[in-house]
Structures are given as C-alpha cells and as structure tokens.
Protein backbone atom coordinates (compact mmCIF):
# COMPACT_ATOMS: atom_id res chain seq x y z
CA UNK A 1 -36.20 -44.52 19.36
CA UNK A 2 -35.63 -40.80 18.83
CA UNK A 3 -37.25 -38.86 21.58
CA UNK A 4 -38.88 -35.09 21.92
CA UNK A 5 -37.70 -33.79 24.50
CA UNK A 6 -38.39 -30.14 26.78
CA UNK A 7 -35.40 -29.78 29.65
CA UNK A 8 -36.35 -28.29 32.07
CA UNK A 9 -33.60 -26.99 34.27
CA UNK A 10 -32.13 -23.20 35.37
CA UNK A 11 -30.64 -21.08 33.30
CA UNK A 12 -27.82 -21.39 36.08
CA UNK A 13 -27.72 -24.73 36.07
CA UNK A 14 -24.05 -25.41 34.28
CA UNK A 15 -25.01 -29.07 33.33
CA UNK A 16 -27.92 -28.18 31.38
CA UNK A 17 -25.88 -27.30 28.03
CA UNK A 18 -24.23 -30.75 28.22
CA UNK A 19 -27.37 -32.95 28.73
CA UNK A 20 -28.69 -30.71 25.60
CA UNK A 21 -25.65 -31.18 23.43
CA UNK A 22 -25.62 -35.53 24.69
CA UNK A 23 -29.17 -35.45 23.64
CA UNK A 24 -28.69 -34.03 20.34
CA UNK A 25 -25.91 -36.15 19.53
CA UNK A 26 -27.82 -39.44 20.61
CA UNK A 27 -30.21 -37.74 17.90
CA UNK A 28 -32.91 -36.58 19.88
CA UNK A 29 -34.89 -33.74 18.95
CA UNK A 30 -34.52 -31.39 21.82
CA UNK A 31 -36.45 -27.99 22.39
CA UNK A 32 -33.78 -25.47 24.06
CA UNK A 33 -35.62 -23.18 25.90
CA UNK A 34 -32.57 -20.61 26.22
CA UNK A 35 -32.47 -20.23 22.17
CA UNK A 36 -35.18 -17.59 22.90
CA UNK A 37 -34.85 -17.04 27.11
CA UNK A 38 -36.66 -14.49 28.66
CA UNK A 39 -34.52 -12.09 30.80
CA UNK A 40 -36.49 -10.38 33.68
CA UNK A 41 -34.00 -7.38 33.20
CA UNK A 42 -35.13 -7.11 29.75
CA UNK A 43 -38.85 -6.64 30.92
CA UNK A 44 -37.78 -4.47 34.00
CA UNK A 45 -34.46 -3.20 35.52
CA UNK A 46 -35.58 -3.08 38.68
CA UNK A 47 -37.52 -6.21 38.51
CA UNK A 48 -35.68 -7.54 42.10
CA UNK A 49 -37.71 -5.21 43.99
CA UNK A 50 -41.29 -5.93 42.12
CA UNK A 51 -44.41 -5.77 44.96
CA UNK A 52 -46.46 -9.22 44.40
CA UNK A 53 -48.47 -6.41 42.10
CA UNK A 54 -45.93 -5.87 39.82
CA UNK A 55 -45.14 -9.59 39.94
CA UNK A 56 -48.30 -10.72 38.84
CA UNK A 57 -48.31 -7.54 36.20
CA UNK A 58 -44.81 -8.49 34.29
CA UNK A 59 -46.10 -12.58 34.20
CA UNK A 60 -48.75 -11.11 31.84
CA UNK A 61 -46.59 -8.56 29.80
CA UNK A 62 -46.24 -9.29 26.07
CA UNK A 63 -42.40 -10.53 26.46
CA UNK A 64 -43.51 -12.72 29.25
CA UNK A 65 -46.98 -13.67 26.78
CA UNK A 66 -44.81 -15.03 24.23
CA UNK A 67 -42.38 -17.32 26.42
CA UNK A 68 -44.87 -18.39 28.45
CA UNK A 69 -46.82 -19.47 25.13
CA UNK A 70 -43.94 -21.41 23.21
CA UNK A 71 -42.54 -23.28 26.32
CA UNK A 72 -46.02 -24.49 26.77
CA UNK A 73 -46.06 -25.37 23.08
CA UNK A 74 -42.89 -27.27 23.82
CA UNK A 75 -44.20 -29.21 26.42
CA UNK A 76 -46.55 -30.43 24.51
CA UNK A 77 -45.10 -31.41 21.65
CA UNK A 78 -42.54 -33.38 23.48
CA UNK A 79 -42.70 -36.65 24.85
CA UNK A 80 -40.39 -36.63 27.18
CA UNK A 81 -40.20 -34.08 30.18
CA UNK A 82 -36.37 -33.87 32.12
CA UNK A 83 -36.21 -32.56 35.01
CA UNK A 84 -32.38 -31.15 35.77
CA UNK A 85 -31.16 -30.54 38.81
CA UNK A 86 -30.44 -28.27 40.81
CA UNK A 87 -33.11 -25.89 38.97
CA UNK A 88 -36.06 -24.23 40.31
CA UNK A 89 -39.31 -22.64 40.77
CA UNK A 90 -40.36 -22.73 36.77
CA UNK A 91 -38.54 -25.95 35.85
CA UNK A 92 -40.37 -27.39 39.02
CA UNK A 93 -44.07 -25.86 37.58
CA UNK A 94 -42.79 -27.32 33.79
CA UNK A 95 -41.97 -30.65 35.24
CA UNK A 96 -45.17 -30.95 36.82
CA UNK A 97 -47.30 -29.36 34.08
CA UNK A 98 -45.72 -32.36 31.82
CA UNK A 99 -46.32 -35.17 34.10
CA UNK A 100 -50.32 -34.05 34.55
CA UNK A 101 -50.31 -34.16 30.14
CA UNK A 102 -48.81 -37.98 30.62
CA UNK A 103 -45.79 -37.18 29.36
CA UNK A 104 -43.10 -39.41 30.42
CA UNK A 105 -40.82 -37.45 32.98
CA UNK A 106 -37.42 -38.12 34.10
CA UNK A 107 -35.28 -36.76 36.95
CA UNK A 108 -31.70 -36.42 36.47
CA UNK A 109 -30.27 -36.04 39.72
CA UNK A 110 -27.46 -33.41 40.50
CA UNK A 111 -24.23 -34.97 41.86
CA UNK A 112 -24.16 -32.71 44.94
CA UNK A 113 -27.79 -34.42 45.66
CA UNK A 114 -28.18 -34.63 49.37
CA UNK A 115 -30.56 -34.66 52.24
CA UNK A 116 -34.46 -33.82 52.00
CA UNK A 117 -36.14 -35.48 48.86
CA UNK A 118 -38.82 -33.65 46.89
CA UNK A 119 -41.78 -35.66 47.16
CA UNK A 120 -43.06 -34.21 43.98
CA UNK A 121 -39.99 -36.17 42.29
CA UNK A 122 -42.48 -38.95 42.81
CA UNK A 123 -44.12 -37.98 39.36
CA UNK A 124 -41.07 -38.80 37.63
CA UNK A 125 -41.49 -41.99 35.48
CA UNK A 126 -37.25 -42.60 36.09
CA UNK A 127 -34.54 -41.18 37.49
CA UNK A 128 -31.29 -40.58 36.65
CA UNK A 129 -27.91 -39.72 38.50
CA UNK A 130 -25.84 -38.69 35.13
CA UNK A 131 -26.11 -38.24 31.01
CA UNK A 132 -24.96 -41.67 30.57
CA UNK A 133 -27.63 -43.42 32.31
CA UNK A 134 -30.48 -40.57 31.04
CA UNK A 135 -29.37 -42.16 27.76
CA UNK A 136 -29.92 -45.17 28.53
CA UNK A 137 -33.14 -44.96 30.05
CA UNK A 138 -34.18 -42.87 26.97
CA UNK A 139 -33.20 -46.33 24.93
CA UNK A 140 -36.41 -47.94 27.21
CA UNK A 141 -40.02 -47.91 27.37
CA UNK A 142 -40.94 -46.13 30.66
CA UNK A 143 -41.85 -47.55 33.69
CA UNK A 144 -45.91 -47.95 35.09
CA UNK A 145 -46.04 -47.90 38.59
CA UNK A 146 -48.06 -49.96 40.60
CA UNK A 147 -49.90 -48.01 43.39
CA UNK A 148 -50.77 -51.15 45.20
CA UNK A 149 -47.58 -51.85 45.55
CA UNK A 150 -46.41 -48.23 46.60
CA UNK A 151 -48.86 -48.02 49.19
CA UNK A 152 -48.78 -51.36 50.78
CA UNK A 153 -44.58 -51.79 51.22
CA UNK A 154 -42.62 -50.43 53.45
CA UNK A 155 -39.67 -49.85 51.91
CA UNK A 156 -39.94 -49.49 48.08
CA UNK A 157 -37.56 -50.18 45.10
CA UNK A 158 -38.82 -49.63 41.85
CA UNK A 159 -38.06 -53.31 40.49
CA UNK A 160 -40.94 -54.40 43.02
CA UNK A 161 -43.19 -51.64 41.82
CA UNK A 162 -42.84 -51.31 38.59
CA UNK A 163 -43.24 -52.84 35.20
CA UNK A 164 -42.31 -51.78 31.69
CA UNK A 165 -44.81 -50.70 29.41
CA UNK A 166 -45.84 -52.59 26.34
C-alpha cells in the first residue's frame, strides 16, 4: 500500500534525508518539508537574540505565513505522520498536530536513544528503531490500542494491548 507521508524531523537531523530517499524508493509519496525550508536568518539576522515580542512577531511574518500554511497542508494530506529522532520543538508540535487529525503516527527511534522517554511518544500508533523496520511497519495496518488494557497492567507490551485494524 503506497503511503502519504509528512516527516517530521530537524533540519539537523542527518538521518532524515535517508528515511526520505528509503521512502521514495519503497514508492511512497513523501512531502519534504526542506524542498521549500524556512531559514530564520532569512527572516532576521539577528533572529538569536529575538525578545518573546519579536518571537511571536516573525511566527506571523509573511515568510513564516506561507511555511506555516503548506506544512499544515501537508499534514493533512498525508496519512502517515513520522516522527524522526533526535528532532525538536516543531517536529514535536507536527507530530502531535497529526496524531489529534487521526493520522497514523510512527516514531522512529534514534540509535543513540537513551534514558528519559517522552511520554508524548505514547501517541505514536508504532515505533520504529531503523528504516528497515519503518518499512515494514508501513507494509501493515496500524495498531488500535486498547486503553483497558493500558491502564489496568503493570507492565505493558504492545502484543497484549493492541490489535490490528480491519
């Protein structure tokens, strides 16, 4: 099944152009949000030392307008939301913006993952922990998860709490 599909990651985030280019060549349709990035510098040279006035200001100049605009447009025409890590603040909002539309949302884990989970991640419909298995999971319906199940077990694995959608 060929997928849409917004990824959202960091522009520093040196995985990102190879989970695009695995995509694409699995033949997903894949909306590349750096085709069209939006460089702070562009809007303001000094943009590192921006008050929270002139923070607020630049999210609402034109530049800023129009990217806001089309990655929201991109969200939702996909249906499928990944979230690549390590990424942050924006990728975080996207990811979370997608999940509250129902999109189906998958984390692919960084390989350096350690220590304090986001509980957000919990929104994700799957996780990965590299391309090959985002592929995969891309080959199956998503997951449902039971909340009786996640509230009343202690320890949780998703084969207990989940089932596949029909």
């Amino acid at each position: 099944m060929i997928r849409r599909i917004y990824p959202a990651s960091s522009r520093r985030n040196e995985l990102y152009p190879r989970v695009v280019e695995a995509l694409r060549a699995a033949g997903h349709l894949v909306h590349d949000w750096r085709e069209n990035d939006l460089n702070w510098q562009d809007v303001d040279p000094d943009h590192a030392s921006w008050t929270r006035a002139n923070y607020v200001t630049a999210l609402f100049t034109p530049a800023a307008d129009r990217k806001f605009r089309a990655n929201r447009a991109a969200i939702h025409w996909a249906d499928t939301c990944i979230l690549i890590l390590p990424c942050g603040r924006d990728a975080h909002a996207e990811f979370g913006f997608a999940a509250g539309l129902g999109k189906r949302t998958i984390v692919l884990l960084d390989a350096e993952h350690r220590g304090t989970p986001d509980l957000m991640h919990r929104f994700a419909s799957d996780f990965a922990d590299d391309i090959d298995a985002l592929l995969v999971l891309l080959t199956r319906l998503p997951r449902v998860r039971s909340i009786r199940g996640l509230i009343s077990a202690d320890r949780i694995s998703w084969e207990e709490t989940d089932a596949t959608t029909t």
